[in-house]
Protein backbone atom coordinates (compact mmCIF):
# COMPACT_ATOMS: atom_id res chain seq x y z
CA UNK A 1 30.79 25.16 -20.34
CA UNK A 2 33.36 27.31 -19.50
CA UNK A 3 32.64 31.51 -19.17
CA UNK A 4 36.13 32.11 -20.57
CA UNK A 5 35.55 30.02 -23.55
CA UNK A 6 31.75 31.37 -24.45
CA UNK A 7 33.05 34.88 -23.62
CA UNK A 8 36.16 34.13 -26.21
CA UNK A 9 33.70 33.15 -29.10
CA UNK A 10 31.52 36.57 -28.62
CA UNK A 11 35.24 38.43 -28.86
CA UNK A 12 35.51 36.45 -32.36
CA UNK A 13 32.01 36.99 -33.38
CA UNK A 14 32.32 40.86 -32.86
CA UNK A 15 35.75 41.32 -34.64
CA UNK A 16 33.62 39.64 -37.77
CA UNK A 17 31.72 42.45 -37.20
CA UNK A 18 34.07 44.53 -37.47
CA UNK A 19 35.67 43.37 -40.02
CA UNK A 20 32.29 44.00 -42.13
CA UNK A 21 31.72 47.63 -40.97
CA UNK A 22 35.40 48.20 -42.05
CA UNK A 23 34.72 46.59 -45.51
CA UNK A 24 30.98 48.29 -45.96
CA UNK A 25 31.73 51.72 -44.37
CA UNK A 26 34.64 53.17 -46.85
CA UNK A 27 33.76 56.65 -48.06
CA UNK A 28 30.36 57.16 -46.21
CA UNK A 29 28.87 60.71 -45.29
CA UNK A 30 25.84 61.83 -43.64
CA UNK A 31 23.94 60.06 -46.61
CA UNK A 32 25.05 56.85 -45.78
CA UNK A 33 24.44 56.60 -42.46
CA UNK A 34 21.01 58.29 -42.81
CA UNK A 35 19.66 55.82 -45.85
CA UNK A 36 22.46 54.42 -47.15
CA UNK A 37 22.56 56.79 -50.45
CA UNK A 38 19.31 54.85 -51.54
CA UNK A 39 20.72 52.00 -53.03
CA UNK A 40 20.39 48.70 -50.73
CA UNK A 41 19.81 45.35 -52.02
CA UNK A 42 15.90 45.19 -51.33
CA UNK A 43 16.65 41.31 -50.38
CA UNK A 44 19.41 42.05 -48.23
CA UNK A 45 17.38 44.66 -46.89
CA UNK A 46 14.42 42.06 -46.48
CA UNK A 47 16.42 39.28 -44.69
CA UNK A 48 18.44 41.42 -42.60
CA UNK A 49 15.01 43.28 -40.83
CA UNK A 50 14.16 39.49 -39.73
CA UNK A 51 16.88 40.42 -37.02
CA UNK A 52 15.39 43.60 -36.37
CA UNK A 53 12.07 42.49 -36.24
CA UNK A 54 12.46 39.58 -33.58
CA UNK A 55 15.65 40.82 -31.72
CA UNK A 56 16.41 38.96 -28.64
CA UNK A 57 13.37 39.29 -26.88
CA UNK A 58 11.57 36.53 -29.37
CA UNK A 59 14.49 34.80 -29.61
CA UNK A 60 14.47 34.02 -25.82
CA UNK A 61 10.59 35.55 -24.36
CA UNK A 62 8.55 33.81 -27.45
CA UNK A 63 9.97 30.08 -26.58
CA UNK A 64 9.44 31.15 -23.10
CA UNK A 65 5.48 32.17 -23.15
CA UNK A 66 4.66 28.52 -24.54
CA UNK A 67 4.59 27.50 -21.08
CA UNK A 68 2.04 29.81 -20.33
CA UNK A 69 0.16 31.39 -23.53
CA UNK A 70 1.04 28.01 -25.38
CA UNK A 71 0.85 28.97 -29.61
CA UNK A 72 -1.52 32.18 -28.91
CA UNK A 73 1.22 34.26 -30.10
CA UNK A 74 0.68 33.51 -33.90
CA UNK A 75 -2.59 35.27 -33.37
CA UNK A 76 -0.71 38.78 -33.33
CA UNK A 77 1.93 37.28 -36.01
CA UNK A 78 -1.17 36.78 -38.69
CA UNK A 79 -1.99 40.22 -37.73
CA UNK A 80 1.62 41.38 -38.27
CA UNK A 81 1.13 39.93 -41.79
CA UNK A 82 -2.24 42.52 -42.71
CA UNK A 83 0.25 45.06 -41.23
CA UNK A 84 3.33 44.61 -43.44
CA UNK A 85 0.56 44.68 -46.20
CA UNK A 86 -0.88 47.82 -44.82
CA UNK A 87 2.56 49.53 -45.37
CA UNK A 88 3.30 48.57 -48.26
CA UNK A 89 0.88 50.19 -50.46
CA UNK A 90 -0.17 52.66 -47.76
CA UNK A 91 2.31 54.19 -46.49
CA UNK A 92 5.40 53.42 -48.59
CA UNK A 93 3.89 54.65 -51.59
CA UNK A 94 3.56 58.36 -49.54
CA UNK A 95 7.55 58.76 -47.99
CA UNK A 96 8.83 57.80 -51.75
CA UNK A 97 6.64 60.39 -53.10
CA UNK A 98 7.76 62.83 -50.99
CA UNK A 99 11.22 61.74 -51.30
CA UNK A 100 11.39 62.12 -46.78
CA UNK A 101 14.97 61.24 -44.99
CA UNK A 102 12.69 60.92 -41.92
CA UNK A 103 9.64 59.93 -42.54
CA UNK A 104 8.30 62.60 -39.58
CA UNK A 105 8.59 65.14 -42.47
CA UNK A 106 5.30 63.92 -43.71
CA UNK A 107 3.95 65.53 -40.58
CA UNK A 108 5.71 69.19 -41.00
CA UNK A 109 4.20 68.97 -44.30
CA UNK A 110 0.65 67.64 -43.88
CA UNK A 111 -0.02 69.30 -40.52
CA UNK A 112 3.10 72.09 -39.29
CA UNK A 113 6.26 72.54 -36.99
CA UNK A 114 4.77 71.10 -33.46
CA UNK A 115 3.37 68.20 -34.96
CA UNK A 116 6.17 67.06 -36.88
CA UNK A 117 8.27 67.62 -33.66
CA UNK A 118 6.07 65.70 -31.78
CA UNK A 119 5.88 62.94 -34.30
CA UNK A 120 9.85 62.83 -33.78
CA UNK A 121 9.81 63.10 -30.09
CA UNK A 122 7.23 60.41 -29.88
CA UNK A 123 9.31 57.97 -31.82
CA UNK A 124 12.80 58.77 -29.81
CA UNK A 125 10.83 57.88 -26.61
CA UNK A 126 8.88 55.32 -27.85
CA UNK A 127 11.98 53.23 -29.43
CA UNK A 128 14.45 54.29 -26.67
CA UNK A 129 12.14 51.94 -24.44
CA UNK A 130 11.58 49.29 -26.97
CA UNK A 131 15.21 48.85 -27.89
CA UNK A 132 16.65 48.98 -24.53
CA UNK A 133 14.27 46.50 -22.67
CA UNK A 134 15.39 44.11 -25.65
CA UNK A 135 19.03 45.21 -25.06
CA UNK A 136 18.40 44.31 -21.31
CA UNK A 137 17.09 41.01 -21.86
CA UNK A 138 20.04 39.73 -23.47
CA UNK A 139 22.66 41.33 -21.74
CA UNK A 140 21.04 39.99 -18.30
CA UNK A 141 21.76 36.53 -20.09
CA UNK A 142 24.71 37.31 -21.02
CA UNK A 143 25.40 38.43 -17.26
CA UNK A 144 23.99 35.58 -15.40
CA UNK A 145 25.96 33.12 -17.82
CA UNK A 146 28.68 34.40 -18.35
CA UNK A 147 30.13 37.41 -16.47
CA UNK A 148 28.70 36.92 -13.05
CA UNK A 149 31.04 33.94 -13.21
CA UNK A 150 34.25 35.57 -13.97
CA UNK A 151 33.34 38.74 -11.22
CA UNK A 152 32.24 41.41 -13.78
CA UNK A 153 29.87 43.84 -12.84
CA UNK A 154 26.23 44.00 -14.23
CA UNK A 155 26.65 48.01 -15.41
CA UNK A 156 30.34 47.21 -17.71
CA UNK A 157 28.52 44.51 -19.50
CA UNK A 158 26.37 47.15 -20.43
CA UNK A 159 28.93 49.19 -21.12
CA UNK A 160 31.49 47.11 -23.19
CA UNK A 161 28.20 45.62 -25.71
CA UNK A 162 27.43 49.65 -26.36
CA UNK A 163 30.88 50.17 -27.18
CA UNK A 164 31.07 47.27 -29.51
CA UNK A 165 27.59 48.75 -31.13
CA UNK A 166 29.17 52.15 -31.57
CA UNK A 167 32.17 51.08 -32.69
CA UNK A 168 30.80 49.34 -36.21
CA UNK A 169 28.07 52.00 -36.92
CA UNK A 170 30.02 55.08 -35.92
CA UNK A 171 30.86 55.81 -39.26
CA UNK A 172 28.41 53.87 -41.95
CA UNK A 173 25.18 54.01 -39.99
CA UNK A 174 22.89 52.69 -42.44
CA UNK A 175 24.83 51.56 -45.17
CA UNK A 176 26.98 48.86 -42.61
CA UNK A 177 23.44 47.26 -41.23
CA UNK A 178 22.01 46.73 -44.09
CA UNK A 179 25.17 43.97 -44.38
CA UNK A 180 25.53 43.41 -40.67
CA UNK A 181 22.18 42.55 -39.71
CA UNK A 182 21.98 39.86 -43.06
CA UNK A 183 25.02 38.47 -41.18
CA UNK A 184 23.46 38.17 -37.66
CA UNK A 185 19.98 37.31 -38.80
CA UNK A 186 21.45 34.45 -40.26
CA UNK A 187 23.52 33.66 -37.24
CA UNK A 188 20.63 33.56 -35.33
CA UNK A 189 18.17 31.21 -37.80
CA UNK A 190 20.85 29.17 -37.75
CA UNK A 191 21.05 28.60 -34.41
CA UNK A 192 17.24 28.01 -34.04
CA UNK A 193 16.89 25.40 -36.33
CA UNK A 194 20.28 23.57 -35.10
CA UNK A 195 19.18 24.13 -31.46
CA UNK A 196 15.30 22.84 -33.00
CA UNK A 197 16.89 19.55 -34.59
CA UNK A 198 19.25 18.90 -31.75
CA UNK A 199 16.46 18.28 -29.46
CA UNK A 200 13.90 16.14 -32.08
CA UNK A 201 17.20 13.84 -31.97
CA UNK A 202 17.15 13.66 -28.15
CA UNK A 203 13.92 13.28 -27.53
CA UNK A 204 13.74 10.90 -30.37
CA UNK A 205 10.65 12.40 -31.56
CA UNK A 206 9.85 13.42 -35.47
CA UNK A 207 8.09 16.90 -36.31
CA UNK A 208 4.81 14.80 -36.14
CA UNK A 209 5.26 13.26 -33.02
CA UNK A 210 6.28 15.74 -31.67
CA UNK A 211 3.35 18.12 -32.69
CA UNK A 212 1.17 15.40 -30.77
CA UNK A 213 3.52 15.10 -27.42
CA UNK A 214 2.70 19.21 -27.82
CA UNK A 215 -1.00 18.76 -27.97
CA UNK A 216 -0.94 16.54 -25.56
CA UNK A 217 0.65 19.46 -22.77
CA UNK A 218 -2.17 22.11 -24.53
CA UNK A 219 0.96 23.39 -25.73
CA UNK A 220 -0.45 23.88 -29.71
CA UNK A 221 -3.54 25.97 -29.08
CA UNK A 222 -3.64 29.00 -31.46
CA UNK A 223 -6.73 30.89 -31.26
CA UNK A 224 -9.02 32.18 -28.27
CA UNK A 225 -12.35 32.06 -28.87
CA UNK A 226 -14.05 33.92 -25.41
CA UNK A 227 -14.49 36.97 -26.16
CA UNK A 228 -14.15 38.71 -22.95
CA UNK A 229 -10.41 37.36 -22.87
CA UNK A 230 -7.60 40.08 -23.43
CA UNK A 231 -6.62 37.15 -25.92
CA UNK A 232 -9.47 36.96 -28.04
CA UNK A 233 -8.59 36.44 -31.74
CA UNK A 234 -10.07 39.01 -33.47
CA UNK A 235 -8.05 41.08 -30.90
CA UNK A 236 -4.97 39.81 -30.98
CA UNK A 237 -4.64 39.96 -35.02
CA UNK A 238 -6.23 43.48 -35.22
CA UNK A 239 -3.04 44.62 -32.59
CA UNK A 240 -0.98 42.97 -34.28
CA UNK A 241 -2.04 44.70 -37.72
CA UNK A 242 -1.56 47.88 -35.81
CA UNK A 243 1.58 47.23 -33.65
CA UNK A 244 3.26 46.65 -36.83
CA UNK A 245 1.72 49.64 -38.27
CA UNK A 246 3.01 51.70 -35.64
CA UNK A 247 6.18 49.58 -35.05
CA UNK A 248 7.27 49.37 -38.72
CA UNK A 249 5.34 51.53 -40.80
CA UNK A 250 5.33 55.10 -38.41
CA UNK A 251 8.79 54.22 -36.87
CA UNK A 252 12.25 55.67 -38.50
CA UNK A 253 14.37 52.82 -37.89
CA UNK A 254 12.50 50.74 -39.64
CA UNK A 255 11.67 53.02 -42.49
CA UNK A 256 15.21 54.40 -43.23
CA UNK A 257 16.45 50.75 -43.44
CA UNK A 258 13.53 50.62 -46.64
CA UNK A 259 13.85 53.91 -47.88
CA UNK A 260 17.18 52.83 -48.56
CA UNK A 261 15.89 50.37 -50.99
CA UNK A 262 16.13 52.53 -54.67
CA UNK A 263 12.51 52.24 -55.97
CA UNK A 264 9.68 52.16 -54.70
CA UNK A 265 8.15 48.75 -56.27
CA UNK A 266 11.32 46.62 -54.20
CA UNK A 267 10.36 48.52 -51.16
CA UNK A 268 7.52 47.00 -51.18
CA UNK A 269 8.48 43.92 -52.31
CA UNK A 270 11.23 43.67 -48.97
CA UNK A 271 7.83 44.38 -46.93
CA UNK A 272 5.85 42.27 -48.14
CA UNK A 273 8.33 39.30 -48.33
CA UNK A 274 9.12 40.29 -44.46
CA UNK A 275 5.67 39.85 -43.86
CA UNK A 276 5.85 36.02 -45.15
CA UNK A 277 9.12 35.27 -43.54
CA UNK A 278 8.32 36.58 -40.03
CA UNK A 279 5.25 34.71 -40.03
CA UNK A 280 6.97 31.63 -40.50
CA UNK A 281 10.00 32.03 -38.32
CA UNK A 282 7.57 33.01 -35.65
CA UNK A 283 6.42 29.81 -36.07
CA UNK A 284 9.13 28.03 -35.38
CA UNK A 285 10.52 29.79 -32.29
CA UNK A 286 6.85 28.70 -30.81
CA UNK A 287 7.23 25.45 -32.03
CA UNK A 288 10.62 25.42 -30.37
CA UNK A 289 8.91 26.57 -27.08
CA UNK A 290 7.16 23.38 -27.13
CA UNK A 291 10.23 21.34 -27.53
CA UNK A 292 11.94 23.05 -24.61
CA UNK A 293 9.30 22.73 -22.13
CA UNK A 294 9.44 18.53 -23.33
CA UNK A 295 12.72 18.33 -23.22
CA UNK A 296 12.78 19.94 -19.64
CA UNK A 297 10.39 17.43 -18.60
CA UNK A 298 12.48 14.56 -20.01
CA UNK A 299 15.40 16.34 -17.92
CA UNK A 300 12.95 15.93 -14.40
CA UNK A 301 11.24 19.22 -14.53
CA UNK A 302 7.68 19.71 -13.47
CA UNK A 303 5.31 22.71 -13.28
CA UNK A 304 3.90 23.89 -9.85
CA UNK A 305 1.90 26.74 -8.85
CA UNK A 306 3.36 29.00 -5.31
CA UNK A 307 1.31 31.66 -4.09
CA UNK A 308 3.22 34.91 -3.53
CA UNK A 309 1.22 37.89 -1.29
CA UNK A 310 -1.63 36.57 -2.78
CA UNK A 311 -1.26 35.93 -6.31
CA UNK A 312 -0.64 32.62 -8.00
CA UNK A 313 2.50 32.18 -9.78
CA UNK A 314 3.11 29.23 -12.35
CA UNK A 315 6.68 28.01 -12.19
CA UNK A 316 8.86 25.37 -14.38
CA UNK A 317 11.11 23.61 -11.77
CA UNK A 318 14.21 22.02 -12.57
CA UNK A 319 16.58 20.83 -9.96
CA UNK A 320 14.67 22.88 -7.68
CA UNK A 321 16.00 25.83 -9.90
CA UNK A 322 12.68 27.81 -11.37
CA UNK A 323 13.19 27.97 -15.28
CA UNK A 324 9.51 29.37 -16.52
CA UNK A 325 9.12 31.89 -19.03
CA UNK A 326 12.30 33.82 -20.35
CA UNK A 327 14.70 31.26 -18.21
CA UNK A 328 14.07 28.21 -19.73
CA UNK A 329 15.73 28.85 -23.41
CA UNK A 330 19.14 29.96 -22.02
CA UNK A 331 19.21 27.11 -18.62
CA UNK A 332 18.39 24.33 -21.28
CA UNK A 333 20.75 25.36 -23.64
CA UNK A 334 23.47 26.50 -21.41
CA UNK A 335 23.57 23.66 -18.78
CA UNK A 336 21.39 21.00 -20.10
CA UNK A 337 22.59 20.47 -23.82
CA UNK A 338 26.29 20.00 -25.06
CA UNK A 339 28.95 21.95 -25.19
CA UNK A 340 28.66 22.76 -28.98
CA UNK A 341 24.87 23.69 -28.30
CA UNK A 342 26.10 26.08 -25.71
CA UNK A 343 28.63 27.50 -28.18
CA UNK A 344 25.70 27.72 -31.36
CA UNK A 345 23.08 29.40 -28.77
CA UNK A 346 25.52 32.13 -27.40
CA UNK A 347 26.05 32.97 -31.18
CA UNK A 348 22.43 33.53 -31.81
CA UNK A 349 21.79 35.16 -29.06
CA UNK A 350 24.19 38.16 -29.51
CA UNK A 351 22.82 37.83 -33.37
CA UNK A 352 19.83 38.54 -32.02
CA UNK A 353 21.06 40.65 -29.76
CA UNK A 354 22.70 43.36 -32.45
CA UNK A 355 20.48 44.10 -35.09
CA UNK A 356 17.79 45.81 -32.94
CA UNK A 357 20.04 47.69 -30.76
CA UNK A 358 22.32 48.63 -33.81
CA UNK A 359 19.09 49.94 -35.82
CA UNK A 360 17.56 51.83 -33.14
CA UNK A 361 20.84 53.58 -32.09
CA UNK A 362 21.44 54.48 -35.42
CA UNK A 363 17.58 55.82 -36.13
CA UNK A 364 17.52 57.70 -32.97
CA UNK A 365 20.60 59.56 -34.08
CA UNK A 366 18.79 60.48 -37.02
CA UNK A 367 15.76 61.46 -35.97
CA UNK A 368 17.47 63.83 -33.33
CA UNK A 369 19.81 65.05 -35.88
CA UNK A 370 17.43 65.55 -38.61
CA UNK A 371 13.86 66.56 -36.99
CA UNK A 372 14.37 67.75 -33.40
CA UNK A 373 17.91 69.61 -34.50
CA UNK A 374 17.23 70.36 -37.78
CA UNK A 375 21.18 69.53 -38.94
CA UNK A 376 19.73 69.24 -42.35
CA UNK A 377 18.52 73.27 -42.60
CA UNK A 378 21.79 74.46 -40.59
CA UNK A 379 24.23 76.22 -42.77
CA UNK A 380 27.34 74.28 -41.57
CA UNK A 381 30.08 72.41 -43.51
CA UNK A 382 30.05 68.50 -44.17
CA UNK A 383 32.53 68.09 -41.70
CA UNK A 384 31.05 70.21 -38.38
CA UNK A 385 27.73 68.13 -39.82
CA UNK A 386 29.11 64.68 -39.49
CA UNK A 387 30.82 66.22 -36.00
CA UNK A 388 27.11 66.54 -34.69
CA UNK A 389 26.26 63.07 -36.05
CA UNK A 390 28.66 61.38 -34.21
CA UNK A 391 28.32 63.24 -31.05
CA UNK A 392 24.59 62.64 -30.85
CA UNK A 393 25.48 59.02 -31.47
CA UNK A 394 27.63 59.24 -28.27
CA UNK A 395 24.58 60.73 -26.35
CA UNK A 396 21.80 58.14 -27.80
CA UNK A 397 24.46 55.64 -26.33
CA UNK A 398 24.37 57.02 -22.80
CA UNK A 399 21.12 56.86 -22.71
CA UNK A 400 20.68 53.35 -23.47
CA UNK A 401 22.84 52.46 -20.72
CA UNK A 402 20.39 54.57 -18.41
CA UNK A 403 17.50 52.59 -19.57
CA UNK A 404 19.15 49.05 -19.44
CA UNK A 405 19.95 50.25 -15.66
CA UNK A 406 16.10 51.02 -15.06
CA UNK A 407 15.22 47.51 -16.66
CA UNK A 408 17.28 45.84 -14.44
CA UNK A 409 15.64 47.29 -11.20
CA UNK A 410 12.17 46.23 -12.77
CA UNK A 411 13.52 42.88 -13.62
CA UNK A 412 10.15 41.67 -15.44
CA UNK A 413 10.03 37.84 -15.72
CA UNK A 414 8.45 38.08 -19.34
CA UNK A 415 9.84 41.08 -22.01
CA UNK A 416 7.79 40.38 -24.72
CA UNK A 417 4.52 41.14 -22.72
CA UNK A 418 5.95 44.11 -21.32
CA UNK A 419 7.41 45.67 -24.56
CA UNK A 420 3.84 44.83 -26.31
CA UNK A 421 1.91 46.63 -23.19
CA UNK A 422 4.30 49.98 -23.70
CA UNK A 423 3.90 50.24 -27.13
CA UNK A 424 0.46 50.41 -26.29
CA UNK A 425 1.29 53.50 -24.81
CA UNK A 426 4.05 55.10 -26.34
CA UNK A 427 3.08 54.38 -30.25
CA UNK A 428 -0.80 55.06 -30.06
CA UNK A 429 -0.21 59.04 -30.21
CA UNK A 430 1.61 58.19 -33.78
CA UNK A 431 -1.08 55.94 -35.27
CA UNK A 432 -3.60 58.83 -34.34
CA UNK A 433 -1.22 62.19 -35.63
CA UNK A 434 -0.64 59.59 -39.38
CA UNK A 435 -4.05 58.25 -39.64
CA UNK A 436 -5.56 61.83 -39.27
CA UNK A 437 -2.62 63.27 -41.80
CA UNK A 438 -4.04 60.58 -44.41
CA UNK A 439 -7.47 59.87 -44.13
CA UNK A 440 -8.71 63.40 -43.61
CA UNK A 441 -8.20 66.70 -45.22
CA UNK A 442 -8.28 69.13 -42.26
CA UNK A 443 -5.53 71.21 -41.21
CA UNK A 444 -5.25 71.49 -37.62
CA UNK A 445 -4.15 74.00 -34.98
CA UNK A 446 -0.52 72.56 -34.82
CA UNK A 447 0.24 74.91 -31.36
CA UNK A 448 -2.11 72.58 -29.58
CA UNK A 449 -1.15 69.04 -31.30
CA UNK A 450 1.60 68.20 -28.61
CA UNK A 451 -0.82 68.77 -25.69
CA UNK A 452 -2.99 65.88 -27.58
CA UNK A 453 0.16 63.48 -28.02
CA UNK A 454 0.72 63.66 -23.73
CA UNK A 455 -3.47 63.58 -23.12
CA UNK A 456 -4.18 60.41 -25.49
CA UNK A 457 -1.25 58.41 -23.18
CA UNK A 458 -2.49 59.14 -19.93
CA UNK A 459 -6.59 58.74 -20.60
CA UNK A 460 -5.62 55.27 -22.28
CA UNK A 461 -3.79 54.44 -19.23
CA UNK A 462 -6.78 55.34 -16.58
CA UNK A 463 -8.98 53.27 -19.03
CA UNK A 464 -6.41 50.41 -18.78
CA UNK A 465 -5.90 50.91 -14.68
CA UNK A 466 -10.06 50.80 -14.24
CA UNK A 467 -11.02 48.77 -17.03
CA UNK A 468 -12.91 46.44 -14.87
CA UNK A 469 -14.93 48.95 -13.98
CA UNK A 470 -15.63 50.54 -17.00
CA UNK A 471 -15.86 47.40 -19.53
CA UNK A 472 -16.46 44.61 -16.78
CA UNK A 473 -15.68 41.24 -18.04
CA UNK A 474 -14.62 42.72 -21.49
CA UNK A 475 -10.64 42.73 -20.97
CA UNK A 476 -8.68 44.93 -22.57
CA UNK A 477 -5.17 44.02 -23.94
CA UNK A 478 -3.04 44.84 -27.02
CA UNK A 479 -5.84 46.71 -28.48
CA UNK A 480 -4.91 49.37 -25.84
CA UNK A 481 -3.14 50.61 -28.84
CA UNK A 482 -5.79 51.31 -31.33
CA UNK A 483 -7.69 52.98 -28.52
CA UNK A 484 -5.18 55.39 -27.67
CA UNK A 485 -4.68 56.11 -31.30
CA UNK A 486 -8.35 56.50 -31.66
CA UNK A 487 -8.39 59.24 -28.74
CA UNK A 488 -5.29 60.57 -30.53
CA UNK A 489 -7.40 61.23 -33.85
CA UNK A 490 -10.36 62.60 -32.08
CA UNK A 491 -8.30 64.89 -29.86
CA UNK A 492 -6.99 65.83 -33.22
CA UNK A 493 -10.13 66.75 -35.01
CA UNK A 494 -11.77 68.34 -31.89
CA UNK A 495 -8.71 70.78 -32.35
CA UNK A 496 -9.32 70.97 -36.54
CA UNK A 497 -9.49 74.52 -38.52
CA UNK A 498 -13.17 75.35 -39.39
């Protein structure tokens, strides 16, 4: 399909956008953008963190990993489930109570100054990477479909999708998502269930048959069952109780997108009903996976195995072009389906594409505003305040286009497994500094807190590095998490007040 015509329709799809940020962002202040004045629609809310949630990285690296990890992925999506629970009536009940913008004030107030500030730093670091190796993924699609074609350069891609991002939450922040993302996330369910039944038809297959065809391939296992694997069940859904923990409950863009929500009882209700959604749409993007990988096959692809200094790699050839793992959604859909396929999958893809860069730009400039700044304390006028705002916006925005460079020179061939395995990292410090704040009473000596938010990081990474030698055949994988939280909390009560 032609580049000019696909790039035309994203032109189209942004000035909708636009349009809606226009409409949604009349009279907003600080407020606004922060929470939204605390009166979203908790289903809007609800629907629209679907987007956020899955961003482009499931909507292109979940298909993808069939080929290799076939349904193992719903493992961590029941655990994501316990998670959403977990916040609900854990930690939901606590930022309402205490009435928090950010929800790092829990930490100033539970524990002191260094803590909360480390809390806050954690999270800017922590989502910076998150958001911008999902950016990356799409806008590498984006490049290698579209623009490559018509001689634009890889770094004003980058470039002109930031500027669209700033441009629609410059001023309502908050208060504009809340609508915009309910717009994409449907854009992009849309797409997965027309892209879904487009290929049933062509394959001339019905759910059933195709569930078998799956089998079949090995494509439908769910749950590992040795228990020296890094994807061992009872792992898997334990991380993914905890990355959602960490990645939802403990992280400010998703929190000031539900603190937004009036009371407390829809709050909960939006996480909860997340919960349900996600696990289903999950399921479908696998099941989707499947399809691709037959329907690749019916277009002459095979799998083969090449050896590369030393270390097998699986590959899904088609016309001698290698379309494994994160390829295979946008090559089938791009050059192997029709044109009006082509058309439906671009749209999805920037749907997916928006809502988590959007909400993580947006939270960022909040939490630098609010808890590394302190703009909130600062005896300054409305105006000079929403000045700040907007220039820390700008900043936040440079700094995802540093970080989409950097993911581009790593160029990983699967971002779902490499956004997991940083969290690991990045998040477990939080879990620790929260789970200490509410399951124990002791005050601790908050000078020394930050020096146990960089120690937890680099032990868990040693015991990651030389885990063979420490564990032997017991792998370690997403659990990586609760262990550096766990060293987090016991740095943390090593360093309590008698």
């Amino acid at each position: 399909m032609s580049p000019i015509i696909l790039l035309s329709i994203i032109i189209v799809y942004f000035a909708l956008l636009l349009w809606v940020a226009y409409k949604t962002g009349k009279g907003s202040d600080n407020e606004s953008f922060f929470i939204g004045n605390r009166k979203s629609n908790w289903m809007l809310v609800a629907f629209g963190m679907i987007g956020t949630s899955l961003s482009g990285v499931t909507f292109v690296s979940v298909p993808g990993a069939v080929g290799k990890d076939s349904f193992a992925y719903l493992q961590i999506t029941l655990g994501y489930l316990i998670g959403y629970i977990v916040v609900s009536y854990v930690l939901l009940p606590l930022y309402y109570r205490l009435k928090l913008t950010s929800i790092y004030g829990y930490l100033q107030q539970r524990m002191g100054q260094l803590s909360y500030k480390s809390g806050a730093w954690i999270f800017i670091v922590s989502r910076l990477v998150g958001a911008t190796a999902r950016l990356y993924l799409v806008v590498n699609i984006l490049q290698v479909t579209i623009l490559d074609s018509l001689g634009v350069p890889f770094i004003v891609t980058t470039l002109i999708i930031l500027a669209m991002i700033i441009l629609y939450t410059y001023e309502g922040g908050v208060k504009t998502i809340v609508w915009t993302d309910t717009l994409q996330t449907s854009c992009m369910l849309l797409g997965l269930i027309i892209c879904t039944v487009y290929m049933l038809n062509h394959l001339d297959l019905s759910v059933g048959q195709s569930l078998t065809a799956m089998s079949n391939k090995g494509y439908t296992k769910i749950f590992e069952m040795d228990f020296n694997s890094p994807g061992f069940f009872i792992k898997q859904i334990l991380a993914g109780a905890f990355i959602t923990i960490t990645m939802t409950g403990i992280d400010q863009e998703m929190m000031q997108k539900s603190l937004s929500v009036t009371r407390l009882k829809d709050s909960q209700k939006n996480m909860v009903t997340l919960g349900f959604i996600l696990l289903g749409v999950i399921s479908l993007f696998l099941y989707m996976g499947g399809l691709l990988y037959l329907f690749g096959e019916n277009q002459g692809a095979h799998f083969t195995e090449v050896i590369n200094d030393g270390v097998a790699k699986k590959e899904f050839l088609l016309n001698g072009k290698d379309i494994f793992g994160d390829k295979i959604f946008p090559e089938v859909a791009l050059n192997h389906m029709p044109p009006f396929i082509s058309i439906i999958f671009i749209i999805a893809l920037i749907s997916a594409l928006f809502p988590s860069a959007d909400g993580a730009m947006t939270a960022l400039t909040s939490s630098l505003c609010i808890d590394i700044f302190g703009m909130k304390e600062k005896p300054w006028d409305p105006k000079k305040k929403e000045k700040f705002r907007k220039n820390i916006h700008l900043v936040v925005a440079l700094s995802f286009l540093i970080m989409v460079v950097i993911f581009k020179i790593i160029n990983d061939n699967s971002m779902i497994g490499l956004i997991l395995k940083m969290a690991g990292f990045t998040y477990g410090p939080l879990l620790g500094l929260f789970a200490f704040g509410i399951f124990t009473k002791y005050k601790v000596e908050d000078r020394l807190v930050p020096y146990v938010c960089i120690a937890a990081p680099i032990i868990s990474y040693f015991i990651d590095k030389y885990q063979s030698t420490i564990s032997g055949d017991f792998k370690i994988g997403l659990e990586l998490l609760i262990i550096n939280g766990l060293l987090t909390f016991f740095g943390l009560w090593l360093i309590r007040k008698k």
